[in-house]
C-alpha atoms as a PDB file:
ATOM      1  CA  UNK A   1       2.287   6.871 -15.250  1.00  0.00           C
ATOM      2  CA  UNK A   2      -1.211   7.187 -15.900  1.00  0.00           C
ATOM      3  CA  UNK A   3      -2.692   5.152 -13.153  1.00  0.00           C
ATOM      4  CA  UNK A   4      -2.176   2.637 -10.355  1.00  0.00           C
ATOM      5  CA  UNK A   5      -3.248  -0.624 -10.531  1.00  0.00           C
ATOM      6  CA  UNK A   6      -2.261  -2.513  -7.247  1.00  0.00           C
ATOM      7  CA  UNK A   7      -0.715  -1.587  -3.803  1.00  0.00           C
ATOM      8  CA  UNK A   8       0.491  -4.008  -1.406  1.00  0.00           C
ATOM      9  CA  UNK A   9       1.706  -3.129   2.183  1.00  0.00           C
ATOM     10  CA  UNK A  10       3.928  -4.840   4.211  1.00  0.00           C
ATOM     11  CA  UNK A  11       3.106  -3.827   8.108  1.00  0.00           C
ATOM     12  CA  UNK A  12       6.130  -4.510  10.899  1.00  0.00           C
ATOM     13  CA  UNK A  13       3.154  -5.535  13.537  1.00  0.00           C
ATOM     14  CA  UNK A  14       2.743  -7.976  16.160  1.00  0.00           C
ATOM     15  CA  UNK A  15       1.289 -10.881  16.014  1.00  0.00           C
ATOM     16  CA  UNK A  16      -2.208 -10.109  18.009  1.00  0.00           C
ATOM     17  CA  UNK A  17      -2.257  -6.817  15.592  1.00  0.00           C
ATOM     18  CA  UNK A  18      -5.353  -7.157  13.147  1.00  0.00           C
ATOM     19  CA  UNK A  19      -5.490  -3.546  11.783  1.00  0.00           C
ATOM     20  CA  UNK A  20      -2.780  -3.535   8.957  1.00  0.00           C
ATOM     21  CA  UNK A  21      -5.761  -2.585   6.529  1.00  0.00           C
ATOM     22  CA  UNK A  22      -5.793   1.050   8.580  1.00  0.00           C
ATOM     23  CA  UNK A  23      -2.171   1.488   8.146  1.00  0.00           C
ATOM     24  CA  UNK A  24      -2.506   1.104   4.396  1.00  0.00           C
ATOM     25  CA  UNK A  25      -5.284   3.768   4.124  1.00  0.00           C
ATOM     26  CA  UNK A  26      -2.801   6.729   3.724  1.00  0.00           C
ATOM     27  CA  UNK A  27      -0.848   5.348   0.717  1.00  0.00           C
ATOM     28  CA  UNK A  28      -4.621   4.144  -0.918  1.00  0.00           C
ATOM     29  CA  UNK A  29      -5.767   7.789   0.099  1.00  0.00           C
ATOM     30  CA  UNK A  30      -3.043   9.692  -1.787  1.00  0.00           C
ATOM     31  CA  UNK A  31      -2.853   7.511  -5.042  1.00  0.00           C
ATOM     32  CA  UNK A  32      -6.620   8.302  -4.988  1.00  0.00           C
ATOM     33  CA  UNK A  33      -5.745  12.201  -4.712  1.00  0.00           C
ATOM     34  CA  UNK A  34      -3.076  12.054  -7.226  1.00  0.00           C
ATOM     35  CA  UNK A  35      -4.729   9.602 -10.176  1.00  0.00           C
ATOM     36  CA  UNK A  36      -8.184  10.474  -9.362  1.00  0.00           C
ATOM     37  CA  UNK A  37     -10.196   7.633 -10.692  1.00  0.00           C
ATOM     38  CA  UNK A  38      -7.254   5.706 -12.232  1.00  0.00           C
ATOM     39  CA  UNK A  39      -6.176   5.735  -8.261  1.00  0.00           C
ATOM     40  CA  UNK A  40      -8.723   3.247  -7.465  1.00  0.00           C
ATOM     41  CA  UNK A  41      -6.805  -0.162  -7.079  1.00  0.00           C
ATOM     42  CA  UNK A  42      -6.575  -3.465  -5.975  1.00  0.00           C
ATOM     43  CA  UNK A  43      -5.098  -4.049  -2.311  1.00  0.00           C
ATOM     44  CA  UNK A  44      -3.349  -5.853   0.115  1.00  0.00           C
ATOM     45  CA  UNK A  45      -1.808  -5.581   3.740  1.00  0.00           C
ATOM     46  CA  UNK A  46      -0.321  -8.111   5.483  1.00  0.00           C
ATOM     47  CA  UNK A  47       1.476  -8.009   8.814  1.00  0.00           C
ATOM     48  CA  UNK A  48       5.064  -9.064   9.080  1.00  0.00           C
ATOM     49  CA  UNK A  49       7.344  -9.372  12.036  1.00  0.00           C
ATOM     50  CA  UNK A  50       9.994  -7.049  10.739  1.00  0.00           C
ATOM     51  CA  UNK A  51      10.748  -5.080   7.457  1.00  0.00           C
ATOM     52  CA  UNK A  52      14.349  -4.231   6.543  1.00  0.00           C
ATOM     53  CA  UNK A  53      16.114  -1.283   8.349  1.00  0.00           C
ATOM     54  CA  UNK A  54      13.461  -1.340  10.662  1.00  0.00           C
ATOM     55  CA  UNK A  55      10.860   0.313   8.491  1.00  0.00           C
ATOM     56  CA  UNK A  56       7.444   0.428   9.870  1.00  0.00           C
ATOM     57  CA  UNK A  57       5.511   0.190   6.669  1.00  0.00           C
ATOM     58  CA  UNK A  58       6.910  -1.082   2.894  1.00  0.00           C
ATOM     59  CA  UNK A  59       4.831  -0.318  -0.062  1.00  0.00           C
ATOM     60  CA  UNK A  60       4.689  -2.595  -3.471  1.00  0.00           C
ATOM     61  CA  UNK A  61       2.901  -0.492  -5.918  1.00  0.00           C
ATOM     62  CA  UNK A  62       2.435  -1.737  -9.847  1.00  0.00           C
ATOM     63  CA  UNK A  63       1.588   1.625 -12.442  1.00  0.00           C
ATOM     64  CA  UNK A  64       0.257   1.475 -15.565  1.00  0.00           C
ATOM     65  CA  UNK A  65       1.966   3.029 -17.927  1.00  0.00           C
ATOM     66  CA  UNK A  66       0.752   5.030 -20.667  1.00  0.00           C
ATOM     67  CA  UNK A  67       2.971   4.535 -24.089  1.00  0.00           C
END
């Protein structure tokens, strides 16, 4: 893995919640850390009414991969 290209998060939130962005920070944060400048990536969050098993966050992440 040499870098991360886009991260998506899913937020369980209601409906009147606006902040999903801030809840997404954290994962943005550490690929940052970890990649350095290949870190930096495209990003989404979105606010859903409920994730499976009750999770309060899901992450969709797409690497790049070095060959």
């Amino acid at each position: 893995i040499s870098g991360v290209v886009r991260l998506g998060a899913y937020v369980a939130s209601h409906p009147e919640f606006t902040k999903q962005h801030l809840a997404a920070n954290g994962a943005s944060d550490l690929a940052q850390k970890i990649f350095g400048d290949a870190g930096v990536h495209a990003r989404f969050a979105v606010g859903v009414p409920s994730l499976p098993l009750d999770a309060a966050v899901e992450l969709e992440i797409i690497f790049q991969l070095t060959q």
